[in-house]
Every structure is written in C-alpha cells, then in structure tokens.
N, C-alpha and C. Protein backbone atom coordinates (compact mmCIF):
# COMPACT_ATOMS: atom_id res chain seq x y z
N UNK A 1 -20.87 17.42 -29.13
CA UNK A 1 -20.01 16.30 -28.82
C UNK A 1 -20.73 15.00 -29.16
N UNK A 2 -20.06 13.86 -29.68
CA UNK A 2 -20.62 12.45 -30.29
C UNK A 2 -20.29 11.60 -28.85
N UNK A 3 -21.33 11.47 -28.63
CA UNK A 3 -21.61 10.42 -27.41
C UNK A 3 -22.16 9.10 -27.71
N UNK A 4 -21.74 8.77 -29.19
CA UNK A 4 -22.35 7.11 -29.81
C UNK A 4 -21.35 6.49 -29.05
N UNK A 5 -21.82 5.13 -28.85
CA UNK A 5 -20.86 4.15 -28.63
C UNK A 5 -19.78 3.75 -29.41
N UNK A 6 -19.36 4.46 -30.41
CA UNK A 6 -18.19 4.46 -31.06
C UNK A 6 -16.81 5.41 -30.68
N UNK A 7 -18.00 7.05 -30.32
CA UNK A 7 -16.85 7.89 -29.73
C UNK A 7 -16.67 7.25 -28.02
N UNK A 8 -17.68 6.72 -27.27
CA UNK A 8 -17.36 5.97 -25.77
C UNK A 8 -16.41 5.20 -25.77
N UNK A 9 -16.49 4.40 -26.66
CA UNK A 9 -15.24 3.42 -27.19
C UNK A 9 -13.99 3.59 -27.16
N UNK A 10 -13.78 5.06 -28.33
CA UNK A 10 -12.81 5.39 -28.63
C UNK A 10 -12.07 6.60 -27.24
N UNK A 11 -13.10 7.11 -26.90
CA UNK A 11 -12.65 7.74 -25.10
C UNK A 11 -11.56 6.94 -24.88
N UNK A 12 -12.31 5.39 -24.13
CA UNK A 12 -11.86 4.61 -23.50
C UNK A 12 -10.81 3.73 -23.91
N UNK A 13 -10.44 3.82 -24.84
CA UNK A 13 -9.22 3.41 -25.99
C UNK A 13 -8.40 4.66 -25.12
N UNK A 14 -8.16 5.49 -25.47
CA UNK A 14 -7.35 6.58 -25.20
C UNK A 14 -7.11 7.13 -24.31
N UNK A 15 -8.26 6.89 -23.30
CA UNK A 15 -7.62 6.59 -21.24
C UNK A 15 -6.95 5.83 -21.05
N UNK A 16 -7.13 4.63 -21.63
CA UNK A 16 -6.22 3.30 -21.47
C UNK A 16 -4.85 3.95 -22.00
N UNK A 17 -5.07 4.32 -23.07
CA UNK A 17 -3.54 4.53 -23.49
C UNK A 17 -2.65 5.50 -22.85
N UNK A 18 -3.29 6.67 -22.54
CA UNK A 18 -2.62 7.49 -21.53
C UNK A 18 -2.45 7.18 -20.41
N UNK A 19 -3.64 5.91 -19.51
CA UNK A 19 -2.98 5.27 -18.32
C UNK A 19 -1.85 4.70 -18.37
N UNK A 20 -1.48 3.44 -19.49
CA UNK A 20 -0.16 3.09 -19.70
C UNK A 20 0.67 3.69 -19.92
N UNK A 21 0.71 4.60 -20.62
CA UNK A 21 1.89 5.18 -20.70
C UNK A 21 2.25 6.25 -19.60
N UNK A 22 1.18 6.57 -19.14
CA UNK A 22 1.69 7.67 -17.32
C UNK A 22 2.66 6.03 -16.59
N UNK A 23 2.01 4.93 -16.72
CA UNK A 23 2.30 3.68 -15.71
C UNK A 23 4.00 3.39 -16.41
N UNK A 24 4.12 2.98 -17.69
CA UNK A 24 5.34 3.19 -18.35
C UNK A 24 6.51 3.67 -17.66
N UNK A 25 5.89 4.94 -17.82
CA UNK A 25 6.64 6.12 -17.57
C UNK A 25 7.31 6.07 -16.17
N UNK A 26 6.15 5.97 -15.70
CA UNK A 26 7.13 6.38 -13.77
C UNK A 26 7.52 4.72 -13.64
N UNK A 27 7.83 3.60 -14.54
CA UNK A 27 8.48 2.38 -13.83
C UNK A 27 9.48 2.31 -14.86
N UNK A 28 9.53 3.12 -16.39
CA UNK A 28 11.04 3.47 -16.60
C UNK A 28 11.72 4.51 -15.76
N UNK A 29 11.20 5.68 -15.65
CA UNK A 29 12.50 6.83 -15.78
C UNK A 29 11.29 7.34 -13.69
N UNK A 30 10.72 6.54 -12.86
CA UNK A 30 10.35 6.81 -11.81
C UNK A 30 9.33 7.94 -11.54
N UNK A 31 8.80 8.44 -10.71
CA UNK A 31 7.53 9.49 -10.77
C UNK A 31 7.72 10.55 -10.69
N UNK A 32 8.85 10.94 -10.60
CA UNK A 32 9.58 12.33 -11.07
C UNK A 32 9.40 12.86 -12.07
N UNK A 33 9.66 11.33 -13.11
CA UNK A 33 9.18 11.82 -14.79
C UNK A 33 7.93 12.33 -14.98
N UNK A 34 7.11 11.63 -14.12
CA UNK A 34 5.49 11.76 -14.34
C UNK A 34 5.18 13.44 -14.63
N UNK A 35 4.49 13.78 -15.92
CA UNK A 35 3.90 14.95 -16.13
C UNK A 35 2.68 14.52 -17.17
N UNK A 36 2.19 15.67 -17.06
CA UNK A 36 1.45 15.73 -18.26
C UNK A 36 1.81 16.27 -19.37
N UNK A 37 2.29 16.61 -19.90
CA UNK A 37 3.50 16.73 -20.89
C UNK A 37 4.14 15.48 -21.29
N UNK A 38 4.79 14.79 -20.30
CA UNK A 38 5.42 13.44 -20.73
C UNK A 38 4.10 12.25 -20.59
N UNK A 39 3.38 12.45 -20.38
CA UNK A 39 2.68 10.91 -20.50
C UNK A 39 1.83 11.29 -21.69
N UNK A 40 1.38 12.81 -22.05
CA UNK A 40 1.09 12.88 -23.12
C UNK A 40 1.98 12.59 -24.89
N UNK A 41 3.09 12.77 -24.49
CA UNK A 41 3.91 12.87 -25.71
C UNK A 41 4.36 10.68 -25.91
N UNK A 42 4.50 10.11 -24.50
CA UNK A 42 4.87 8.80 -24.47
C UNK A 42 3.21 8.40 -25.48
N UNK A 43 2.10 8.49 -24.69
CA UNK A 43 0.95 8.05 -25.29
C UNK A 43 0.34 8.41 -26.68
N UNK A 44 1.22 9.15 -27.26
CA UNK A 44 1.45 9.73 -28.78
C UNK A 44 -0.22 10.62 -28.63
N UNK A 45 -0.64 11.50 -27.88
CA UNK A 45 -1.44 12.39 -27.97
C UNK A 45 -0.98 13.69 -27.26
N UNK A 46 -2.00 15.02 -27.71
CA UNK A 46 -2.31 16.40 -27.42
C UNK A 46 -2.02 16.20 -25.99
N UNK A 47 -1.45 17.36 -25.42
CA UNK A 47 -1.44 17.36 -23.69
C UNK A 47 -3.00 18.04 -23.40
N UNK A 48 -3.74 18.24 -24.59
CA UNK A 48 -5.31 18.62 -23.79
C UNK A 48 -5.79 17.66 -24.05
N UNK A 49 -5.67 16.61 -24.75
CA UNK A 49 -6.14 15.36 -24.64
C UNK A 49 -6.37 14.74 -23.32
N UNK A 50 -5.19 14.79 -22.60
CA UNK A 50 -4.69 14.22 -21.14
C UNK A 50 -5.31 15.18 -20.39
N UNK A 51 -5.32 16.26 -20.63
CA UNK A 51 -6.05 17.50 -19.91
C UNK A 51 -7.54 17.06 -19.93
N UNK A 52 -8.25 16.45 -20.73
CA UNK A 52 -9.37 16.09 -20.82
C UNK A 52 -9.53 15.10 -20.03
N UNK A 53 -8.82 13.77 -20.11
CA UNK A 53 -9.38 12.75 -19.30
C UNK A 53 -8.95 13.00 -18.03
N UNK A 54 -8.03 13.52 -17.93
CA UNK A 54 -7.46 13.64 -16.47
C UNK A 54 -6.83 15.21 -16.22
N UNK A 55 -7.60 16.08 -15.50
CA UNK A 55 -7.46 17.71 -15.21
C UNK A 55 -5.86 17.95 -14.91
N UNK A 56 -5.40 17.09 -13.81
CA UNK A 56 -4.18 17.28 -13.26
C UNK A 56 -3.32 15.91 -13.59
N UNK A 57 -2.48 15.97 -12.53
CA UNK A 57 -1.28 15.14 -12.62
C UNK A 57 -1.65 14.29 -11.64
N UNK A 58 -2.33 14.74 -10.56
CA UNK A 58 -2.92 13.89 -9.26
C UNK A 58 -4.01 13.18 -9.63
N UNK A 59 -4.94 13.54 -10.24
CA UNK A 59 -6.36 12.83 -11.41
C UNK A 59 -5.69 11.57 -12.13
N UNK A 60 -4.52 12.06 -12.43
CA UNK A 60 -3.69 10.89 -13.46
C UNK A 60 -3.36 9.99 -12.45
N UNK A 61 -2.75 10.24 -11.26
CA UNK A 61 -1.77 8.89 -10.44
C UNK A 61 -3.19 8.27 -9.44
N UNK A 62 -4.09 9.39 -8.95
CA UNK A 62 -5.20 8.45 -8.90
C UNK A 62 -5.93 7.36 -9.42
N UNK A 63 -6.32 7.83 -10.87
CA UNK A 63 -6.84 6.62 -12.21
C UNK A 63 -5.76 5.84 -12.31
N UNK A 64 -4.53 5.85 -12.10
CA UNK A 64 -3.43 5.02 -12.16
C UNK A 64 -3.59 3.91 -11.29
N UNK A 65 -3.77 4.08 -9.79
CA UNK A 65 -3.65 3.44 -9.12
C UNK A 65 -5.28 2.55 -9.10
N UNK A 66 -5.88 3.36 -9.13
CA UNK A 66 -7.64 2.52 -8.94
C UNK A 66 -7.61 1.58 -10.31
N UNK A 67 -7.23 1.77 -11.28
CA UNK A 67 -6.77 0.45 -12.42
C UNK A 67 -6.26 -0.63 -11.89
N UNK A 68 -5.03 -0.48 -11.10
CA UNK A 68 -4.49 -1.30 -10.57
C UNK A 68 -4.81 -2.04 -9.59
N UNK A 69 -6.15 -1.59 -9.33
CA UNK A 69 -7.02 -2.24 -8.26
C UNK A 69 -7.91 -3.10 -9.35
N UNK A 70 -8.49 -2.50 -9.84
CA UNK A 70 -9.46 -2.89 -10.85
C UNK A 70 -8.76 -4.66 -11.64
N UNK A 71 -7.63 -4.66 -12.36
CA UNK A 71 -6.80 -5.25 -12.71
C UNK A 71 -6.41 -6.42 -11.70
N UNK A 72 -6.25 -6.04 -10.43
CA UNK A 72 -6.21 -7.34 -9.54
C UNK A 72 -7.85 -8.54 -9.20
N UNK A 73 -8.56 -7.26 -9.05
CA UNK A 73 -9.99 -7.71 -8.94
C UNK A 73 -9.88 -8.75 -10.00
N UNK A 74 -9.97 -8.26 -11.16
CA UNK A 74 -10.13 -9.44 -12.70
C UNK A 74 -9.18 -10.54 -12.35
N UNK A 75 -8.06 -9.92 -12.17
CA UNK A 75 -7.23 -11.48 -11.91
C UNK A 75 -7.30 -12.74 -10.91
N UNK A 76 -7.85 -11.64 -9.75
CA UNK A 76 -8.76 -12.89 -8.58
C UNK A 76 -9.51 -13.85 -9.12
N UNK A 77 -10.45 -12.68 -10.11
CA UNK A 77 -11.63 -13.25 -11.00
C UNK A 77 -11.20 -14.29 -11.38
N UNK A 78 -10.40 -14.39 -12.22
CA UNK A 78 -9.62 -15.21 -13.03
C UNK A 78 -9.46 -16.98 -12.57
N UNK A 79 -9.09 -16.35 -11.51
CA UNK A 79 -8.55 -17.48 -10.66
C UNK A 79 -9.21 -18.28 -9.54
N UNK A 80 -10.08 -18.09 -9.51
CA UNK A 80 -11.59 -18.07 -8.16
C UNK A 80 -11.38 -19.31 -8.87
N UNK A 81 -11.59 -20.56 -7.64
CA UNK A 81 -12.41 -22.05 -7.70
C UNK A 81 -13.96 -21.50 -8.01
N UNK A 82 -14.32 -22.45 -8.92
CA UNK A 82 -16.14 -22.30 -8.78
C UNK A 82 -17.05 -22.50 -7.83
N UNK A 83 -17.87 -22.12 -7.43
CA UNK A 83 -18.63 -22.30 -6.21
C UNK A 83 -18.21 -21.80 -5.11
N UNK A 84 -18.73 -21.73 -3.99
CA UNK A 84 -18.79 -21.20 -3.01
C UNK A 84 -17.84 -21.46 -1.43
N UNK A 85 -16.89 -22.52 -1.72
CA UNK A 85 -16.01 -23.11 -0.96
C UNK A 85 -15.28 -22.75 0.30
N UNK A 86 -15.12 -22.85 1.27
CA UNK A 86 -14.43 -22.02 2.17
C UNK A 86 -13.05 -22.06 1.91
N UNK A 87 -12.56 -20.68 1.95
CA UNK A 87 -10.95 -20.00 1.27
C UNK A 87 -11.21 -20.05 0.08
N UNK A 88 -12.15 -19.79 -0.82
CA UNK A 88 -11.73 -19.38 -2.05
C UNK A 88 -11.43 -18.19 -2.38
N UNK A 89 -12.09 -17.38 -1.81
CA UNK A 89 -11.37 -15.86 -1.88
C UNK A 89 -9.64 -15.72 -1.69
N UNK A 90 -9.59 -16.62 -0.42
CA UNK A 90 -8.30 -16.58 -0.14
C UNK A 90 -7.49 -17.19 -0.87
N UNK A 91 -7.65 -18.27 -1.57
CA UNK A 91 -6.64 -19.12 -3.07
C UNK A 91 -6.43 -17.62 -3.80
N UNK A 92 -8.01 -17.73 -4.19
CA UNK A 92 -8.10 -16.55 -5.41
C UNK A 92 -6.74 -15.14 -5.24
N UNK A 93 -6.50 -14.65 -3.91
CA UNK A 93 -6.01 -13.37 -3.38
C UNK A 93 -4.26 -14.06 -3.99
N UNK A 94 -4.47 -15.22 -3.31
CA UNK A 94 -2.89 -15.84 -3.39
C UNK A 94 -2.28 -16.49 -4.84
N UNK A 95 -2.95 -16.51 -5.46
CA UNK A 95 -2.84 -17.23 -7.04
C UNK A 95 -2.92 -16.01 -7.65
N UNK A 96 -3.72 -14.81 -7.90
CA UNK A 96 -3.24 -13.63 -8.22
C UNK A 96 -2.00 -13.08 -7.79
N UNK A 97 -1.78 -12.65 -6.63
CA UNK A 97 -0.45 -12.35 -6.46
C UNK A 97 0.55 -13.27 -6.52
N UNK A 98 0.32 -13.76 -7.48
CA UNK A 98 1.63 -15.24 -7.29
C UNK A 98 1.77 -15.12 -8.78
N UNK A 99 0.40 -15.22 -9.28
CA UNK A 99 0.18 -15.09 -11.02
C UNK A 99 0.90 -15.72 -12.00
N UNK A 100 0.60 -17.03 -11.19
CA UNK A 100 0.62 -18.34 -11.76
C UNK A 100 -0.12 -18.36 -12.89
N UNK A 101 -1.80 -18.16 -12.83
CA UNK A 101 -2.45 -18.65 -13.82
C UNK A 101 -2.95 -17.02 -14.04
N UNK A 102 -2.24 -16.35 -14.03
CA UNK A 102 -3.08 -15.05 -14.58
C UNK A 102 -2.15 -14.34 -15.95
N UNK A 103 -2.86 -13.71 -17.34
CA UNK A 103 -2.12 -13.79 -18.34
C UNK A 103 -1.76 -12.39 -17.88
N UNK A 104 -0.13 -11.76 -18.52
CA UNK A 104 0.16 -10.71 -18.21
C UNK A 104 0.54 -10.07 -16.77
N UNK A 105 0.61 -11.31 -16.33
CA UNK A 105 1.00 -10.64 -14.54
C UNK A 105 2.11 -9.95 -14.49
N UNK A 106 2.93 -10.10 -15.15
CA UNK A 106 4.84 -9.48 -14.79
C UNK A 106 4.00 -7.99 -15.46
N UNK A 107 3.32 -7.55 -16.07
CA UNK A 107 3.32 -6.23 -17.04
C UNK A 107 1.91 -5.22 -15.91
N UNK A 108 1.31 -6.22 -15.66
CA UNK A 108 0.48 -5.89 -14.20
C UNK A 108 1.13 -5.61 -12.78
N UNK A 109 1.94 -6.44 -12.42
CA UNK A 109 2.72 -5.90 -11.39
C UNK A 109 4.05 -4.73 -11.66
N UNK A 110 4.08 -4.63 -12.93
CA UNK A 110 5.21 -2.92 -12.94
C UNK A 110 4.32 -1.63 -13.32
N UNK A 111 2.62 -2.47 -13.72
CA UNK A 111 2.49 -0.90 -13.89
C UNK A 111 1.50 -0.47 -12.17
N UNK A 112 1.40 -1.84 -11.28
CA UNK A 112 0.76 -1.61 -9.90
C UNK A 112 2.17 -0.92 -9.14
N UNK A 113 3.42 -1.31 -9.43
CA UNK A 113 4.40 -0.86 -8.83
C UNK A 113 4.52 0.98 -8.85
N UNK A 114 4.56 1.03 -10.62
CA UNK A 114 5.05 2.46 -11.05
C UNK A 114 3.60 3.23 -10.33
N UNK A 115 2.14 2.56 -10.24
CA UNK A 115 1.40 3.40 -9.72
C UNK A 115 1.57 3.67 -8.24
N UNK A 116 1.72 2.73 -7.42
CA UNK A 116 2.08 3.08 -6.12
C UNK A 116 3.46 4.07 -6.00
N UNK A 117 4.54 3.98 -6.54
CA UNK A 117 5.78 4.52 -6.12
C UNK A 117 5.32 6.24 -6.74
N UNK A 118 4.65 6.15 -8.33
CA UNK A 118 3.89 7.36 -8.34
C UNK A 118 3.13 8.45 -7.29
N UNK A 119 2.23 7.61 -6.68
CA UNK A 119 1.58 7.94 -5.84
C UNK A 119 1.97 8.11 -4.28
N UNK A 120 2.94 7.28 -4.01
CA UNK A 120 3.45 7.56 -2.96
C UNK A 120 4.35 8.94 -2.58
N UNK A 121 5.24 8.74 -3.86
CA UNK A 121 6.09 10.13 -3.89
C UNK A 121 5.56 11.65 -3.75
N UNK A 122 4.22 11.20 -4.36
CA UNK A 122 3.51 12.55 -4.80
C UNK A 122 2.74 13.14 -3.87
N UNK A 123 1.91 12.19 -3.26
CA UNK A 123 0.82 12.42 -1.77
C UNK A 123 0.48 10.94 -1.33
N UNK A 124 0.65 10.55 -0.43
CA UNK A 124 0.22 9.45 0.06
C UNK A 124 -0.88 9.20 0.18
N UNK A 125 -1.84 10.87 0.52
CA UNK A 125 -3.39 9.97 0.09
C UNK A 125 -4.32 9.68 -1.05
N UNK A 126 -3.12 9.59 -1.87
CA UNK A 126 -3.15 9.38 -3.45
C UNK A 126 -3.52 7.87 -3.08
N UNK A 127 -3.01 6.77 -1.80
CA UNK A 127 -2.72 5.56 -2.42
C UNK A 127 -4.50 5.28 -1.24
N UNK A 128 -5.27 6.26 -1.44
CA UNK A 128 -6.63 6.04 -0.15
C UNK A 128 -6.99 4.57 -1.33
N UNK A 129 -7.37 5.23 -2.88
CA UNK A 129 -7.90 4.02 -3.62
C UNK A 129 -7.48 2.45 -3.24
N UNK A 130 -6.25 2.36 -3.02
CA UNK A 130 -5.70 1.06 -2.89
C UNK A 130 -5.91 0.22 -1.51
N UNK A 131 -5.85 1.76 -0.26
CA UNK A 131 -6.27 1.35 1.37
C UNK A 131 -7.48 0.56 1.18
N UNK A 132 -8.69 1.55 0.21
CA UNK A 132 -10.01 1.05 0.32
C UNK A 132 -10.06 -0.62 -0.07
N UNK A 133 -9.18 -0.76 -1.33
CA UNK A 133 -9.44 -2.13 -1.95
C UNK A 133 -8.48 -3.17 -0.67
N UNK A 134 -7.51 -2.81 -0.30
CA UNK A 134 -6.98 -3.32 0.71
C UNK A 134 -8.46 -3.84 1.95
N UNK A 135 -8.95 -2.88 2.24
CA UNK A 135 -9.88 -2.88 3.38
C UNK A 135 -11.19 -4.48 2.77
N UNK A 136 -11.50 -3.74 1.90
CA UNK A 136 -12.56 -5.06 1.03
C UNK A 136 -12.04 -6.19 0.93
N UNK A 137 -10.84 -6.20 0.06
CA UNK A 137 -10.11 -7.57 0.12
C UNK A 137 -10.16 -8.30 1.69
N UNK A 138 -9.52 -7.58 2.54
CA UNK A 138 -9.58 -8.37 3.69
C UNK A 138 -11.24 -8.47 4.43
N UNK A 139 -11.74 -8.11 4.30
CA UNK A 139 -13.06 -8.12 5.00
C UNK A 139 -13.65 -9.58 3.81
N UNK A 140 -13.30 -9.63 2.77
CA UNK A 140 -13.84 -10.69 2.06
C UNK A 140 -13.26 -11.88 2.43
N UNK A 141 -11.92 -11.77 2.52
CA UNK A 141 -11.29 -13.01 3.49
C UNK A 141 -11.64 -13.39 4.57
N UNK A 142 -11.66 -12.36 5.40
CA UNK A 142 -12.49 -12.57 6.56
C UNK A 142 -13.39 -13.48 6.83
N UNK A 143 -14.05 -13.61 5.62
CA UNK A 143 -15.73 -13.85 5.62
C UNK A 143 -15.75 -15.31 4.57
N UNK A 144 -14.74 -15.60 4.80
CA UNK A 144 -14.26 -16.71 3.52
C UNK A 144 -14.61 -17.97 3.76
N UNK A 145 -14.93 -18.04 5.34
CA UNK A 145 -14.93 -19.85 5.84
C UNK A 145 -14.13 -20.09 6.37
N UNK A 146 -13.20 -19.71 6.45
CA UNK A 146 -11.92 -19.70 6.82
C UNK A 146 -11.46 -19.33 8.09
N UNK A 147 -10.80 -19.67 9.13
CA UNK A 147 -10.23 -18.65 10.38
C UNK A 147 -9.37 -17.72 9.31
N UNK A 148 -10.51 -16.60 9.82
CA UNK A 148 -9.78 -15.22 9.65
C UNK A 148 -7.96 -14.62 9.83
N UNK A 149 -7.65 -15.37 10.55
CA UNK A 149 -6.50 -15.35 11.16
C UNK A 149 -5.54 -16.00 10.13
N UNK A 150 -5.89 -17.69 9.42
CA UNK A 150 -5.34 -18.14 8.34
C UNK A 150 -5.61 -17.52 7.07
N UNK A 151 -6.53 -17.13 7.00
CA UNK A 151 -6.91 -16.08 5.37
C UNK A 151 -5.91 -14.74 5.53
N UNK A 152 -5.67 -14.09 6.94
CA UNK A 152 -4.77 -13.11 6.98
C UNK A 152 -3.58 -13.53 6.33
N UNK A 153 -3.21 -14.45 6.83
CA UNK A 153 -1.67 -15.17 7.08
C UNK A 153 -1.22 -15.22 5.82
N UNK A 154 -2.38 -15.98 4.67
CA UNK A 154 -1.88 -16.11 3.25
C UNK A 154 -1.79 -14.89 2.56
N UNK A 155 -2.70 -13.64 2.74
CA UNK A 155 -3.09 -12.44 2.06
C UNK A 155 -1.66 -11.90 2.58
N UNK A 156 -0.86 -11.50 3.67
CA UNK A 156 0.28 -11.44 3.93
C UNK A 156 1.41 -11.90 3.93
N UNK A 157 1.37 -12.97 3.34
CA UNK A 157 2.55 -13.91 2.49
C UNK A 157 2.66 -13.49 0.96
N UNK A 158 1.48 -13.39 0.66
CA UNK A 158 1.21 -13.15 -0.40
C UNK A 158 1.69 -11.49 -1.33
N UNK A 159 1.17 -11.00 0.16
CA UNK A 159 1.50 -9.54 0.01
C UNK A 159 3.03 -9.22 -0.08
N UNK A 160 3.73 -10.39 0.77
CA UNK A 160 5.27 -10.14 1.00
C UNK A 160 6.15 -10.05 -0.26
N UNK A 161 5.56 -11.58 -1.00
CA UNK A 161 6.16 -11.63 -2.26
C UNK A 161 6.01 -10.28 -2.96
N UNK A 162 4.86 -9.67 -3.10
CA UNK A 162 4.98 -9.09 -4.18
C UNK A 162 5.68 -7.70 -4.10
N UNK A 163 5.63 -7.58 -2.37
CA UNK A 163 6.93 -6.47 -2.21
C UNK A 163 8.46 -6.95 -2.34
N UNK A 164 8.71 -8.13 -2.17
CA UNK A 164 9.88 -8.89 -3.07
C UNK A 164 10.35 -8.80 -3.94
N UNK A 165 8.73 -8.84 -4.68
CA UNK A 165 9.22 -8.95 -6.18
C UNK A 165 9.60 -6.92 -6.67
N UNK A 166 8.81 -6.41 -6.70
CA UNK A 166 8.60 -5.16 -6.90
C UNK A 166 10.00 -3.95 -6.73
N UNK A 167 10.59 -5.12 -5.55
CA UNK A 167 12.06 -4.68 -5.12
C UNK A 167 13.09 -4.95 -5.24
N UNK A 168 12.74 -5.94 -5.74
CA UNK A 168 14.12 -7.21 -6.08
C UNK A 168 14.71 -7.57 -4.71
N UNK A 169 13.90 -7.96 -3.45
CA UNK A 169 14.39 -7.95 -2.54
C UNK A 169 14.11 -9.35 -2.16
N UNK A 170 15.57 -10.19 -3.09
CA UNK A 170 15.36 -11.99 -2.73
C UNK A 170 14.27 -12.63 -2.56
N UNK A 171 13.05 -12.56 -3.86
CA UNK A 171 12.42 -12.81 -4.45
C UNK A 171 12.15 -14.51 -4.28
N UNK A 172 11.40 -15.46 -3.61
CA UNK A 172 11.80 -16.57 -4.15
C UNK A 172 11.39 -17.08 -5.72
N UNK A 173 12.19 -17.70 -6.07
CA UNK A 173 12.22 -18.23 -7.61
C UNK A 173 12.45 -19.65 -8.04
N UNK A 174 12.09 -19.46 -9.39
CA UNK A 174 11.71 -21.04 -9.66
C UNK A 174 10.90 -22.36 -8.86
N UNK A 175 11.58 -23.37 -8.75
CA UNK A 175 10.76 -24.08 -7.70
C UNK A 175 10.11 -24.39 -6.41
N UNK A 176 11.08 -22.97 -5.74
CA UNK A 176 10.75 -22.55 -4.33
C UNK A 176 9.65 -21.64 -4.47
N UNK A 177 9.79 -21.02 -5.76
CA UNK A 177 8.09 -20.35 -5.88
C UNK A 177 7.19 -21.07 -5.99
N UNK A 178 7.10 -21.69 -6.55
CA UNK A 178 6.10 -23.01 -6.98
C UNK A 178 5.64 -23.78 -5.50
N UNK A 179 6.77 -24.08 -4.84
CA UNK A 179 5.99 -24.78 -3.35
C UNK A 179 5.78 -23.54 -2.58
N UNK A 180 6.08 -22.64 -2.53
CA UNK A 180 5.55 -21.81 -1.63
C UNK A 180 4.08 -20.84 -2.01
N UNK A 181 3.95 -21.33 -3.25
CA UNK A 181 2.33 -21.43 -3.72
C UNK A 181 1.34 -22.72 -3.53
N UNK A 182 2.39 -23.08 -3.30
CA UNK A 182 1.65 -24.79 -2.75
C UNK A 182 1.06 -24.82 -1.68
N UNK A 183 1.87 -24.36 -0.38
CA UNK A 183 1.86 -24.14 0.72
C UNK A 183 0.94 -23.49 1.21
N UNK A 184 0.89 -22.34 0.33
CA UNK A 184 -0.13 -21.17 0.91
C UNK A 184 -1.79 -21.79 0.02
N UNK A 185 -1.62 -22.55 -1.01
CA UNK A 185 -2.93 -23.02 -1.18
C UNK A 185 -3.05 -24.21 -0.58
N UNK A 186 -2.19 -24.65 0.21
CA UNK A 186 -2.64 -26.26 1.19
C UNK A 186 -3.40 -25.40 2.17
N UNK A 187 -2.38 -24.36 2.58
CA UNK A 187 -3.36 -23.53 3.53
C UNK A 187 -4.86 -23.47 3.68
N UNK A 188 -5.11 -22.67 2.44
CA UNK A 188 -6.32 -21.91 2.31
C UNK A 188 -7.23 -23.03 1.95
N UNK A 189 -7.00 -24.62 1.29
CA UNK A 189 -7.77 -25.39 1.30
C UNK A 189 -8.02 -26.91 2.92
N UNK A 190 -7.11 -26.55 3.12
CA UNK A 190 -7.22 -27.56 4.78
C UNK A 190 -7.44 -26.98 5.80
N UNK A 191 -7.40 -25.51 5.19
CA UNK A 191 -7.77 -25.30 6.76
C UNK A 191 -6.80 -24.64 8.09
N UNK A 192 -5.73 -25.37 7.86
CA UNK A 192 -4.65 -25.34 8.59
C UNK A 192 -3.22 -25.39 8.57
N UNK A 193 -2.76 -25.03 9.41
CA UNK A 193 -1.06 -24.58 9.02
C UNK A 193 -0.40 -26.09 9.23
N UNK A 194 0.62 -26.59 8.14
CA UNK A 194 0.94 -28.09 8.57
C UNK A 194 2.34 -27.87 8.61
C-alpha cells in the first residue's frame, strides 16, 4: 500500500467525498436513504471503497456527524475577535450559528442537519460526538469572562435559531435577523441583558 503524501491526500479527497454525499443524501431523500450502496454510487465510487473508509453504515453517520462538529469549530475559528476578551467565545458560538461572516454556512447547516436527523433516526448514541462538542462548547463559555448564565443565554438563542432554521419553524429573517444578532452580540460584549 502507498502511504506517500499523495496517496494520504488522495484518501482524504475521497472521505470527504463520500462524507458529502452520505450528508447529501439523507437531507435530499432523509436517512432512510442512507446506505452504503447509495452514498457510494451518489459519491461516484466502489461500495468497497466506502467499505474501506467507513466498515458500516453507523462508522458513516458517526464521521458524518463529528465533521459537523469539526466544521463549526473552524467557523467559530473564523469568527473569534482577536485576543483574549471576555465573551469572545461567546460572539464567536453566536456569529457562527448565525453565519453572518462564515463562507458556506447555508451548505454547513444542511449537511449538520442531514447528519443529526441521520443519526438520530438510526441510534441516538450516534449523536454522543455532538453531546461531547456540546459539553466543551459550553464549558468554554463558561469560562469566557462572562456570567456563565449570559454566555448560556446566547449559546441558547443561538441554538434556537438554528433549530428554526433546520425546520422551517418561523425562522427570523432579513432584518429581524440582523438585530437579533445584534442583540445577542450587545450581549456577549456588555456584559448584560438591556
């Protein structure tokens, strides 16, 4: 087997591609569709291909979902004030899920959707990856400078939208999105609820 950094490369080219297209898949046609068979044939490869990076179907909605962790992390990244500020974690949590300034957010939040609804359908402790990043996220807020209590408040506003959005369940939009990103970063930078 070629273990140069060309075949590592090319691995990882082709996890990616079979992650998207398993993610595709269950946020067109839901996690029912999900096989290995179909995320192999969507990702235009061998089903031992998929058999390779991922043994089962549960291997698959796992790596599905821990991406989607991975993917928020970067976008926090993204969005972090510089330095060390109290609530920056907490902007950072709320400007990602708002994804204002993050590129690709609408294509990030259907394939975090199709991985959770994947994973949920299938075994719930499929979604442990996401509890864990759940658990960190808040313990980093926590620890933000911030009353803990106001870093909650935004991480759960925050959280609301994006079950809003995910559901189409009266979503706010346009300019009411815009101040209610306002709001939650007056928050996380004053300190306090006004």
């Amino acid at each position: 087997m070629d273990s140069s950094p060309r075949s590592s490369a090319r691995a990882l080219q082709t996890r990616s591609r079979i992650l998207t297209a398993a993610e595709d898949l269950v946020v067109a046609a839901g996690a029912d569709a999900l096989t290995i068979e179909r995320a192999a044939e969507r990702a235009g490869v061998a089903k031992g291909t998929v058999l390779y990076h991922f043994p089962t179907r549960r291997a698959l909605i796992q790596a599905m979902v821990a991406r989607c962790c991975d993917s928020f992390d970067l976008d926090m990244a993204a969005v972090a004030d510089p330095g060390p500020a109290p609530g920056r974690r907490a902007r950072a949590y709320v400007r990602a899920s708002f994804g204002e300034e993050c590129n690709d957010e609408h294509e990030r939040e259907a394939r975090l959707s199709g991985a959770l609804l994947a994973a949920s359908a299938t075994d719930p402790a499929l979604l442990e990856p996401l509890r864990a990043a759940y658990r960190r996220w808040q313990s980093e807020l926590e620890a933000d400078g911030l009353d803990p209590a106001l870093a909650t408040v935004a991480r759960l506003a925050a959280d609301g939208l994006w079950l809003a959005e995910i559901g189409d369940l009266a979503p706010p939009r346009g300019e009411l999105r815009r101040r209610v990103l306002a709001v939650l970063e007056d928050m996380t930078i004053g300190g306090s609820w006004r």
